[in-house]
C-alpha atoms as a PDB file:
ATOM      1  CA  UNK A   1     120.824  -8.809 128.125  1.00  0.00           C
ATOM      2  CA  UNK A   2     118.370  -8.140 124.832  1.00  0.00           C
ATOM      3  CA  UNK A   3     118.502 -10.428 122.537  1.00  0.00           C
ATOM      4  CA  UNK A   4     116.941  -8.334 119.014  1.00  0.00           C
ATOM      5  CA  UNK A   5     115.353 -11.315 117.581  1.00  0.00           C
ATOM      6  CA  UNK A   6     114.519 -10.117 113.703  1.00  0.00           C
ATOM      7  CA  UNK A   7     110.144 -10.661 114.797  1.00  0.00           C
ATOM      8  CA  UNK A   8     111.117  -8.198 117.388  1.00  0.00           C
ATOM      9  CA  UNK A   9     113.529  -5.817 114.935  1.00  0.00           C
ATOM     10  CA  UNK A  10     109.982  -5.946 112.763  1.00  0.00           C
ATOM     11  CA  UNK A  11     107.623  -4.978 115.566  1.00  0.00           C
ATOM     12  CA  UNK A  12     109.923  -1.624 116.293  1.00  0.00           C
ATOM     13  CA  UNK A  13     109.583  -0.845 112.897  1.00  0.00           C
ATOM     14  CA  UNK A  14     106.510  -1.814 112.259  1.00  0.00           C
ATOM     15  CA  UNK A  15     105.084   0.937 115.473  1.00  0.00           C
ATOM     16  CA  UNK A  16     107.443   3.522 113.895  1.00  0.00           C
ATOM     17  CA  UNK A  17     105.845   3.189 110.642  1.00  0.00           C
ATOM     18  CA  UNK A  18     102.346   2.986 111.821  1.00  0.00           C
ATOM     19  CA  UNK A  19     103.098   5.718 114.427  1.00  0.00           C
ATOM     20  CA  UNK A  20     105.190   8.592 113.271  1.00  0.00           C
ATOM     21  CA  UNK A  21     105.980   7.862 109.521  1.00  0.00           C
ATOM     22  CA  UNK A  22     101.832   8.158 109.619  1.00  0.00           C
ATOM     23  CA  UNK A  23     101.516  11.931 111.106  1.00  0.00           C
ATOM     24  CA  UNK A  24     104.199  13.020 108.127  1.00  0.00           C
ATOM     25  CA  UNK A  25     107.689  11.825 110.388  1.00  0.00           C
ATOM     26  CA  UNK A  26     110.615  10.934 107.216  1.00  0.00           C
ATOM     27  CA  UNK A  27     112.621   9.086 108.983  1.00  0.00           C
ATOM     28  CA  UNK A  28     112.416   7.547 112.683  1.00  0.00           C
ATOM     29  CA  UNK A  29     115.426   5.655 113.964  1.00  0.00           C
ATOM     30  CA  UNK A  30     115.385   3.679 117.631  1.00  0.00           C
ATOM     31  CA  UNK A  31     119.203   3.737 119.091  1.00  0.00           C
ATOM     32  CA  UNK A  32     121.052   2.549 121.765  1.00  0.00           C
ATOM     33  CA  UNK A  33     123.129   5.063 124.445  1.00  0.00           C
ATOM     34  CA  UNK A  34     126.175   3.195 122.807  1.00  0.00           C
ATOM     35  CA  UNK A  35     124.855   4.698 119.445  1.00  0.00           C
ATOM     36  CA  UNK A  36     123.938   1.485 117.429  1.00  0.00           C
ATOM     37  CA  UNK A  37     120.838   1.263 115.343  1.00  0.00           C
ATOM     38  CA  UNK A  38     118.277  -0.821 116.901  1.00  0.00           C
ATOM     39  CA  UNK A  39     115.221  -0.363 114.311  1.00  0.00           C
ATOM     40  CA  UNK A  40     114.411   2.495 111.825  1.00  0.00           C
ATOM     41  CA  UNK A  41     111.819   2.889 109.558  1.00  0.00           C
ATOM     42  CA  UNK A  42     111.126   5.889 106.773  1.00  0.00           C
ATOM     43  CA  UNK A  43     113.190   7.636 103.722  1.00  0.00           C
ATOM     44  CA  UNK A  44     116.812   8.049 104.619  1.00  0.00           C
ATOM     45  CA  UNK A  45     117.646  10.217 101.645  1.00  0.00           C
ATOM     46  CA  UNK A  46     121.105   9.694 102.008  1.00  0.00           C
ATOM     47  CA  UNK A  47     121.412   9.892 105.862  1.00  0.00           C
ATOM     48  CA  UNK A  48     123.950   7.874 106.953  1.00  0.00           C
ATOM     49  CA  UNK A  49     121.828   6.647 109.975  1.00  0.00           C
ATOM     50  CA  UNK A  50     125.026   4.533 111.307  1.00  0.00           C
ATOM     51  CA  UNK A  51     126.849   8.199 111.924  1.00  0.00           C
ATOM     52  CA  UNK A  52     123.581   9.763 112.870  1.00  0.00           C
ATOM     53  CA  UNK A  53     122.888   7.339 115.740  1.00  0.00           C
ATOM     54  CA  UNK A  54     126.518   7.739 117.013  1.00  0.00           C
ATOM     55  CA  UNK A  55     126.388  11.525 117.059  1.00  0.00           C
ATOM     56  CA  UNK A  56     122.633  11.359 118.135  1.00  0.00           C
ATOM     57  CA  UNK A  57     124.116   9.019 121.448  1.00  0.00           C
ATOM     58  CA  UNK A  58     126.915  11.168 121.803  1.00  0.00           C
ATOM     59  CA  UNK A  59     124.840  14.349 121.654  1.00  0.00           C
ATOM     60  CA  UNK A  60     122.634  12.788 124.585  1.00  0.00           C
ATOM     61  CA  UNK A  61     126.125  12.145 126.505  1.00  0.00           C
ATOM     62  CA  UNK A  62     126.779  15.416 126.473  1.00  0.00           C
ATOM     63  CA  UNK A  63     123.628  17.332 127.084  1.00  0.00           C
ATOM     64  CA  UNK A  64     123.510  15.075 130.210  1.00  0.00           C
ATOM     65  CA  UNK A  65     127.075  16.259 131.558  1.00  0.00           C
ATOM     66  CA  UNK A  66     125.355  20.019 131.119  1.00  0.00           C
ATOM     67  CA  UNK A  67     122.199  18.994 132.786  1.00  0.00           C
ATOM     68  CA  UNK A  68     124.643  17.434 135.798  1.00  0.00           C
ATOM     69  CA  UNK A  69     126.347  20.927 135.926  1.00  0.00           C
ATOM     70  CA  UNK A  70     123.458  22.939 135.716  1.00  0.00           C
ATOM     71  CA  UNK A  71     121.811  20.749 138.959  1.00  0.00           C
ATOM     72  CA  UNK A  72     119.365  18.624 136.447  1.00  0.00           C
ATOM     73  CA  UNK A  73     119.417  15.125 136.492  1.00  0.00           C
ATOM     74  CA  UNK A  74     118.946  15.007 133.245  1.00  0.00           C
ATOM     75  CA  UNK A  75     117.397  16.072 129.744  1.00  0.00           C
ATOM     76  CA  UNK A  76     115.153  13.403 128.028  1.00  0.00           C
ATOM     77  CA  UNK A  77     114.774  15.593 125.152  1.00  0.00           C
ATOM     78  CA  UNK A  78     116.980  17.126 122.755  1.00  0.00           C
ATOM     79  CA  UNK A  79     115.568  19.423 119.676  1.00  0.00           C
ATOM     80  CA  UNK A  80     117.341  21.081 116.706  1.00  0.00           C
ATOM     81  CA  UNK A  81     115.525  22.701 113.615  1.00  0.00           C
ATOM     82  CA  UNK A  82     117.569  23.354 110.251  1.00  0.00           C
ATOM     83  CA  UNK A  83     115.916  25.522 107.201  1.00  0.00           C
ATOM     84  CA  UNK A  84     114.606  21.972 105.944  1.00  0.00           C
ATOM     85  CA  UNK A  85     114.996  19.032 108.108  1.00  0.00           C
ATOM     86  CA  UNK A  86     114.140  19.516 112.008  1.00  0.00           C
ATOM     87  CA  UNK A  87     115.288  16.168 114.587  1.00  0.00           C
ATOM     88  CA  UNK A  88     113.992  15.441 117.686  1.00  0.00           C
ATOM     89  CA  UNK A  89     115.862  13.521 120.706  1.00  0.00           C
ATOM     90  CA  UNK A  90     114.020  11.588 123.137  1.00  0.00           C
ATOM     91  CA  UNK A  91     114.887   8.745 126.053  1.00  0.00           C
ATOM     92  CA  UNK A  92     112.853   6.226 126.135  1.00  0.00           C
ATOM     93  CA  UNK A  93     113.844   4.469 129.064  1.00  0.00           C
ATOM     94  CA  UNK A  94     117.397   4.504 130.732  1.00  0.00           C
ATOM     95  CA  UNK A  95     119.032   3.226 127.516  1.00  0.00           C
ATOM     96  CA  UNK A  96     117.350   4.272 124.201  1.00  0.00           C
ATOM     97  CA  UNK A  97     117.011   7.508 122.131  1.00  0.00           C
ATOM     98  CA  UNK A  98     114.353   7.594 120.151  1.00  0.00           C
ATOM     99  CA  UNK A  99     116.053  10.193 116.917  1.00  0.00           C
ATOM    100  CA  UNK A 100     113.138  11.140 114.620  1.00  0.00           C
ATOM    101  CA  UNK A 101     113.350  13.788 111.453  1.00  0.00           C
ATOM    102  CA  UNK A 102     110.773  15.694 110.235  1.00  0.00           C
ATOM    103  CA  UNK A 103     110.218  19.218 108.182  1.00  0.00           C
ATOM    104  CA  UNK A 104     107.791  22.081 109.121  1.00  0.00           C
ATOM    105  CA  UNK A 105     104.938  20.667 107.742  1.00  0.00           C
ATOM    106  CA  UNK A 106     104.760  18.373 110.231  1.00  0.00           C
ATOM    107  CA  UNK A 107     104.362  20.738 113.725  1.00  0.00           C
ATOM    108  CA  UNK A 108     106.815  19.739 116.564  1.00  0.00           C
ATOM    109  CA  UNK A 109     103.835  19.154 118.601  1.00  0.00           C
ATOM    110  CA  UNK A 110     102.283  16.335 117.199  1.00  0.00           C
ATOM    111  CA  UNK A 111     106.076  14.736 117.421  1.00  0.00           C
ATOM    112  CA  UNK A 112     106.286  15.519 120.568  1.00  0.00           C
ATOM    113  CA  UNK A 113     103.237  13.923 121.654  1.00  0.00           C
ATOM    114  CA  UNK A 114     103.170  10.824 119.299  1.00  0.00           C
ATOM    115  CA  UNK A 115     106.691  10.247 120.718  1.00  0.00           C
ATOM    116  CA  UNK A 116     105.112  10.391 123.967  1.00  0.00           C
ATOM    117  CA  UNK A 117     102.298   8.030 123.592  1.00  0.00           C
ATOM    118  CA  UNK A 118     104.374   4.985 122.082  1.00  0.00           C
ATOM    119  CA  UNK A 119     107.592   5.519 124.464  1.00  0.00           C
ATOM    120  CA  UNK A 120     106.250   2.911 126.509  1.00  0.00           C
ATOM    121  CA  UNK A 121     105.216   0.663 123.808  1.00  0.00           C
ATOM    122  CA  UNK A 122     108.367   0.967 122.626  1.00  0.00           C
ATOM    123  CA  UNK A 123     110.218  -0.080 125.880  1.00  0.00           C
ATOM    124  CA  UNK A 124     107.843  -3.086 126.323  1.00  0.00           C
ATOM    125  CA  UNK A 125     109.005  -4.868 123.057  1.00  0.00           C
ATOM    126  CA  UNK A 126     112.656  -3.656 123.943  1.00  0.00           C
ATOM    127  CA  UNK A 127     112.610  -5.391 127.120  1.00  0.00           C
ATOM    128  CA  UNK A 128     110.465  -7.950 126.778  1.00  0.00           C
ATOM    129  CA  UNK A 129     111.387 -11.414 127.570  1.00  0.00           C
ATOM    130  CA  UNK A 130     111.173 -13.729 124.314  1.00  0.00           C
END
């Protein structure tokens, strides 16, 4: 079992700041698969991130029922662009979703790699042993 210890809690958010609030990211919000907010970091502008991260985890539940139908094991990453806020879905590991928000002036791209590169980082202080 985790335990989120609050030195941990500020080490998540402290690698989403540094990480994707940096390349132009507004808000970046770790999650469970149960949907509970584990660490976020960035401008919530009114986002409530507690209904986000529930619809974000039940989003992931049911892209992965498609991929099951459709042969896939499964899809670590969900996308969705609006006309002024796009959000980007991504495992990180068998129980996180990594839900980050971001408009066009920051290219999907750079998102998707940045998420890339600190998915394991991410994992490491989520499983470590304290």
């Amino acid at each position: 079992m985790m335990v989120l210890t609050s030195e941990r809690v500020k080490k998540l958010k402290g690698v989403l700041k540094e990480q994707l609030l940096s390349i132009g990211v507004s808000l970046a919000i770790l999650i469970d698969e149960a949907g509970n907010v584990i660490a976020s970091s960035g401008k919530e502008n009114g986002v409530d991130t507690t209904s986000l991260a529930a619809l974000a985890a039940a989003n992931f539940g049911a892209t992965a029922q498609i991929a099951k139908l459709l042969g896939e094991e499964d899809f670590s990453i969900l996308y969705h662009k609006g006309k002024k806020d796009n959000i980007h879905f991504s495992r990180i590991g068998k129980e996180f979703i990594l839900v980050t928000i971001f408009t066009d002036e920051t290219p999907l791209g750079l998102v998707r790699l940045r998420v890339n590169q600190i998915s394991q980082d991410l994992l490491n202080l989520l499983v470590e042993d304290d």
